[in-house]
C-alpha atoms as a PDB file:
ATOM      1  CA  UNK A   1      40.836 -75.652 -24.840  1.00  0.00           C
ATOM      2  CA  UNK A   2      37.402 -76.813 -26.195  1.00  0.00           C
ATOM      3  CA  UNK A   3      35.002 -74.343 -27.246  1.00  0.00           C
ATOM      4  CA  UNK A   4      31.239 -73.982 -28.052  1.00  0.00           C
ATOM      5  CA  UNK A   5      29.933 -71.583 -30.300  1.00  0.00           C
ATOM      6  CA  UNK A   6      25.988 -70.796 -30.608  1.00  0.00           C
ATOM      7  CA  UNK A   7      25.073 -69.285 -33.628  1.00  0.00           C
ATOM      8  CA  UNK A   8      21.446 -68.493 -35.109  1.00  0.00           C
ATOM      9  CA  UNK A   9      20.727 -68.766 -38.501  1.00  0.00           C
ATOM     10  CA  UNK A  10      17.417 -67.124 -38.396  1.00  0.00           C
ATOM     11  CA  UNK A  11      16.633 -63.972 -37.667  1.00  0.00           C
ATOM     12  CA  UNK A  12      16.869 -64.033 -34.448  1.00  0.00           C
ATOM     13  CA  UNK A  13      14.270 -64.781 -31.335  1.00  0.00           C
ATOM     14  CA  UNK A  14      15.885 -68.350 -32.033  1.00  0.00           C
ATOM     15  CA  UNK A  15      16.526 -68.898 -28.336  1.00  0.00           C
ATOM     16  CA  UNK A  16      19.788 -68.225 -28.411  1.00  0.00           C
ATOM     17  CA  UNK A  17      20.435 -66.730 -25.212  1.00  0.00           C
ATOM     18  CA  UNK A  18      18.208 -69.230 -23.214  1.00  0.00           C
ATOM     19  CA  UNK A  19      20.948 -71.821 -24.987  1.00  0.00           C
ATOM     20  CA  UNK A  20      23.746 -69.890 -24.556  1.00  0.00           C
ATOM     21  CA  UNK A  21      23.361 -69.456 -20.362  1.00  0.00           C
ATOM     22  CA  UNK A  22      22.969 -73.008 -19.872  1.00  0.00           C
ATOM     23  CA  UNK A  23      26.151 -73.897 -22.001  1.00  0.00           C
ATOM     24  CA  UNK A  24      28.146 -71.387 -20.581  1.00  0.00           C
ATOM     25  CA  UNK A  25      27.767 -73.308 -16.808  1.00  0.00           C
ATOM     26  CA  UNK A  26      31.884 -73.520 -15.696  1.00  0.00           C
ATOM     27  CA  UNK A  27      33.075 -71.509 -18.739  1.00  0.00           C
ATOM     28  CA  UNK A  28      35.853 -69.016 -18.495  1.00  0.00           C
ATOM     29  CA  UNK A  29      34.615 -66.780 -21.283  1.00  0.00           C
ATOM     30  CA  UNK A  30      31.802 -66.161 -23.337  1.00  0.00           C
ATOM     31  CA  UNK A  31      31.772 -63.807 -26.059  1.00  0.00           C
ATOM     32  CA  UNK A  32      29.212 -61.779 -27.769  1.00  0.00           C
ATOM     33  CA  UNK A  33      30.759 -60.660 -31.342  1.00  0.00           C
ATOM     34  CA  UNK A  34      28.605 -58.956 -33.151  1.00  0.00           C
ATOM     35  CA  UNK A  35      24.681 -57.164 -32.737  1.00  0.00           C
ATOM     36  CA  UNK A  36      23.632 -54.460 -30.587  1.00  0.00           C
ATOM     37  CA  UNK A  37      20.500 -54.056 -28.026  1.00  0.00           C
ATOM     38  CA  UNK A  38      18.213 -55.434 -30.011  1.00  0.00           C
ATOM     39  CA  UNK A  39      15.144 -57.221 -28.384  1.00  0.00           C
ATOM     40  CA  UNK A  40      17.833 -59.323 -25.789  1.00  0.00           C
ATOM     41  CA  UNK A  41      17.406 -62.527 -24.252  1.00  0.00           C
ATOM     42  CA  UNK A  42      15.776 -63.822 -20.553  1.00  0.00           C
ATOM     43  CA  UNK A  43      17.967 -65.303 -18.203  1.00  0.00           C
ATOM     44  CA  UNK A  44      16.524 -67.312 -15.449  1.00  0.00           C
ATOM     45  CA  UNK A  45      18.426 -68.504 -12.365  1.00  0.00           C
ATOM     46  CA  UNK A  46      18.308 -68.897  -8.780  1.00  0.00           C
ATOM     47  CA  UNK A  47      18.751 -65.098  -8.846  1.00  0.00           C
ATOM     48  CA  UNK A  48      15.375 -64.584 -10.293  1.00  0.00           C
ATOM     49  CA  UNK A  49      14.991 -63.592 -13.662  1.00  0.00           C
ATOM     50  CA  UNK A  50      16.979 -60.801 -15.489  1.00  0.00           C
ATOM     51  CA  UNK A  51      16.156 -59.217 -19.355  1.00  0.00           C
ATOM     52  CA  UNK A  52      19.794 -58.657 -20.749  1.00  0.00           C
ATOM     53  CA  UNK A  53      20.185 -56.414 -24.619  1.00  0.00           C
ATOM     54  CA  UNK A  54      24.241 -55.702 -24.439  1.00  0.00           C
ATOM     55  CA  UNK A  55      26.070 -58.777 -22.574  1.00  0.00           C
ATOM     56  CA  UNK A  56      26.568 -61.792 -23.344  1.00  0.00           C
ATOM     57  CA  UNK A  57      24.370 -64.990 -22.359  1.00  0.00           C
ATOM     58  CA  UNK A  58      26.331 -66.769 -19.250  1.00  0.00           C
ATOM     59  CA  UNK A  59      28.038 -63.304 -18.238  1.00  0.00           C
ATOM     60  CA  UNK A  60      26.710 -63.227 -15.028  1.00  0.00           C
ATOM     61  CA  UNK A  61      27.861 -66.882 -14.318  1.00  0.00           C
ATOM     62  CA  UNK A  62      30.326 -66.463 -11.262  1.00  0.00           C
ATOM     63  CA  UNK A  63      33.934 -66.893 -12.572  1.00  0.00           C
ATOM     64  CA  UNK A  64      33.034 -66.302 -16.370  1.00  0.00           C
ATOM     65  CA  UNK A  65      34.100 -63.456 -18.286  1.00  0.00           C
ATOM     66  CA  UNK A  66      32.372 -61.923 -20.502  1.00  0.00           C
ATOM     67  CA  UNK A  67      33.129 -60.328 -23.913  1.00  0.00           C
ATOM     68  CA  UNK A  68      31.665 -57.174 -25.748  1.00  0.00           C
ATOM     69  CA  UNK A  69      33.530 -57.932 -28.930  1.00  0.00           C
ATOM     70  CA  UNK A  70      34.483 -55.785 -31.626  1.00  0.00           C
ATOM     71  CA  UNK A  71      32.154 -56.524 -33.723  1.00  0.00           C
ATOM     72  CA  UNK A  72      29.367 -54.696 -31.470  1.00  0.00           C
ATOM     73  CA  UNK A  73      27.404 -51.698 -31.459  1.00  0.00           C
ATOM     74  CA  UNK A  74      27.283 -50.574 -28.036  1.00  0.00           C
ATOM     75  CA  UNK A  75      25.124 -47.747 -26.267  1.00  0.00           C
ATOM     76  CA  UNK A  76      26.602 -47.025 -23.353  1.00  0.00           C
ATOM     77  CA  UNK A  77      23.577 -45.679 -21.447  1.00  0.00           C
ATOM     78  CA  UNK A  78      21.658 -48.523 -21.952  1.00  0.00           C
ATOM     79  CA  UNK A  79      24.617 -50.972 -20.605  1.00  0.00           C
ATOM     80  CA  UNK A  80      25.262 -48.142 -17.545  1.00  0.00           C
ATOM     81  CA  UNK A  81      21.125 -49.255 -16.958  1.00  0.00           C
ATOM     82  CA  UNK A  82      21.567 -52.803 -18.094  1.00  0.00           C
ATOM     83  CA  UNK A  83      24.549 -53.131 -15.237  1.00  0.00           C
ATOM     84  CA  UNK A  84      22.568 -51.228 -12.427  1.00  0.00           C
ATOM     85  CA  UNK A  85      19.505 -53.831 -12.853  1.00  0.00           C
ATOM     86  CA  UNK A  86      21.999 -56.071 -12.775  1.00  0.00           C
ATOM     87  CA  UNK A  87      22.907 -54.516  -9.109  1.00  0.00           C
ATOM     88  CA  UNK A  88      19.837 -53.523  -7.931  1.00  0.00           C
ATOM     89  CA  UNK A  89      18.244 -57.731  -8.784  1.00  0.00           C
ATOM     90  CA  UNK A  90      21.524 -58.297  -5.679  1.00  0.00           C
ATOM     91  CA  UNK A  91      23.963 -60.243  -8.167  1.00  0.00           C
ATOM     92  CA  UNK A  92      27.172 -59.872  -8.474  1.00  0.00           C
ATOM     93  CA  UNK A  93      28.379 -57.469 -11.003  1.00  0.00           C
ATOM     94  CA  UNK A  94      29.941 -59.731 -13.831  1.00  0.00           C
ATOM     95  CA  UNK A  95      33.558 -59.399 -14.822  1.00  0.00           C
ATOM     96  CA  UNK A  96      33.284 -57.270 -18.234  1.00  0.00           C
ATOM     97  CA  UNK A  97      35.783 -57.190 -21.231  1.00  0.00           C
ATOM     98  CA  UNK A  98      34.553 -54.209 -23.760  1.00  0.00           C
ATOM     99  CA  UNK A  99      36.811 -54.198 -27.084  1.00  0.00           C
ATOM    100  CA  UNK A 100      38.436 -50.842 -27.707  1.00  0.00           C
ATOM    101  CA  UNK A 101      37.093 -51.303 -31.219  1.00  0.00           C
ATOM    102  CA  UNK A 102      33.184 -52.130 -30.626  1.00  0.00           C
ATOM    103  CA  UNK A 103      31.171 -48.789 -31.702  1.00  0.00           C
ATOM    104  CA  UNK A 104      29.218 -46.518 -29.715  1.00  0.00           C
ATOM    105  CA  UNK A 105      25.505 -46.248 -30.738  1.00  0.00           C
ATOM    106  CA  UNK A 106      24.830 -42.268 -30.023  1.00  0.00           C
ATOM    107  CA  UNK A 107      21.491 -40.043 -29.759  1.00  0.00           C
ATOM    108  CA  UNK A 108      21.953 -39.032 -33.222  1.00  0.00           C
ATOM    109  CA  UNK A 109      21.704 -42.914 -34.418  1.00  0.00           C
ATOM    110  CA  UNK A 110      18.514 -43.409 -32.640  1.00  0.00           C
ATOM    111  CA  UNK A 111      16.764 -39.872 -33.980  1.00  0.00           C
ATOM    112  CA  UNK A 112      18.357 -40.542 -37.210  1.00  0.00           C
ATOM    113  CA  UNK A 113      16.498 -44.527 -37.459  1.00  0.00           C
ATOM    114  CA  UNK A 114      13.028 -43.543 -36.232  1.00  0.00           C
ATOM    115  CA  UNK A 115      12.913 -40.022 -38.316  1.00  0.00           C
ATOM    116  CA  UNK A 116      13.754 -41.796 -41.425  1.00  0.00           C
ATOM    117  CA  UNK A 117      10.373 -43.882 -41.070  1.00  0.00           C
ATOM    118  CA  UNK A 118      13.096 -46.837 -41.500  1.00  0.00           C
ATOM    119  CA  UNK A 119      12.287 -47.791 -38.163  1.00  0.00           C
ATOM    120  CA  UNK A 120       8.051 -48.694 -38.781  1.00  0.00           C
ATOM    121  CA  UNK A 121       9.107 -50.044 -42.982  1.00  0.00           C
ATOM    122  CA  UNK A 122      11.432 -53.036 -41.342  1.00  0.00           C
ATOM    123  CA  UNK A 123      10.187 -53.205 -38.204  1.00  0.00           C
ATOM    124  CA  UNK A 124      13.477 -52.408 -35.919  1.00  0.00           C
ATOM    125  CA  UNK A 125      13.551 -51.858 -32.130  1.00  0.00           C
ATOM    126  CA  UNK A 126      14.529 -48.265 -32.878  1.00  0.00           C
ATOM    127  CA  UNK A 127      17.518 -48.408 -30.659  1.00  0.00           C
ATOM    128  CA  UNK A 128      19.696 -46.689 -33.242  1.00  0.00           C
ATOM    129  CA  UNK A 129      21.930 -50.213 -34.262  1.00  0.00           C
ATOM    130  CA  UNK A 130      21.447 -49.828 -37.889  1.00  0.00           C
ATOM    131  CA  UNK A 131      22.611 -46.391 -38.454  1.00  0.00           C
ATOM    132  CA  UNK A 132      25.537 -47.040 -36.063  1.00  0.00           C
ATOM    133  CA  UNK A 133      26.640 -50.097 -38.257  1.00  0.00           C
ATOM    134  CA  UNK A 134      26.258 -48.027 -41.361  1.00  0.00           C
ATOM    135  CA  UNK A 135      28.706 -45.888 -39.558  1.00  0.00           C
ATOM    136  CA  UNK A 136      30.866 -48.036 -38.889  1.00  0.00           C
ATOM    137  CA  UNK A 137      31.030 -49.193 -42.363  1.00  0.00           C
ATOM    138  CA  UNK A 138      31.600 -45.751 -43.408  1.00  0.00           C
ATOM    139  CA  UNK A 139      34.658 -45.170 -40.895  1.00  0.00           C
ATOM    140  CA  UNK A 140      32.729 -42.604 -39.212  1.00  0.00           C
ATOM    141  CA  UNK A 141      31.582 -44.482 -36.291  1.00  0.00           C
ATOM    142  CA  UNK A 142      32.973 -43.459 -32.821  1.00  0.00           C
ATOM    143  CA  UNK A 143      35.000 -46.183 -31.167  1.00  0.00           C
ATOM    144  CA  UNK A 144      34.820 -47.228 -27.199  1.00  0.00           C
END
């Protein structure tokens, strides 16, 4: 089975997603491995236009399933809100896969990013992603 993989090697805001939706037309899967909600990627199709931050580029391509690996940091509230725009815009609902071992971003990674003054030094999107990896990396992190 023939794969294609999309991978940035800058630091992101590459256009990655924009790529990734077109390539994924007839796929069976695509996969996002690793990242969190960070600034997300634009999808544009005869739907209308949709701002995704958790899944994956070609997700909501009917028949494809898509992948929440375990490499991810995950908030859960922000994919419940993600999924209900998803709704709401009239799609269909796309077929999700979450790993058992992607990590939850929590309250306390969000407060814990921004009150640091981390947040304004390296300019993150204050969504709590870098705490929750360093908890990960720590074996602290809670798993979905």
């Amino acid at each position: 089975m023939p794969g294609i993989a999309v991978i940035g090697a800058q630091w992101g805001d590459e256009g990655k997603g924009k790529i990734s939706h077109l390539l994924a037309e007839g796929a069976d899967l695509v996969v996002r491995f690793n990242g969190g909600p960070n600034a997300g990627h634009t999808v544009v199709d005869s739907h209308g236009e949709i701002r995704l931050h958790h899944l994956p580029a070609g997700a909501l391509r009917e028949g494809t399933l898509g992948v929440l690996a375990h490499g991810m940091v995950i908030d859960p509230w922000l994919l419940r809100e993600e999924l209900q725009e998803v709704e709401k815009q009239g799609r269909p609902l796309p077929k999700l896969l979450i790993s058992d071992r992607a990590h939850v971003i929590l309250p306390h990674h969000k407060e814990m990013e921004v009150g640091s003054g981390i947040a304004k030094s390296i300019g993150t999107t204050r969504r709590g992603i870098g705490p929750s990896y360093a908890d990960k990396a720590l074996r602290l992190g809670l798993r979905f």
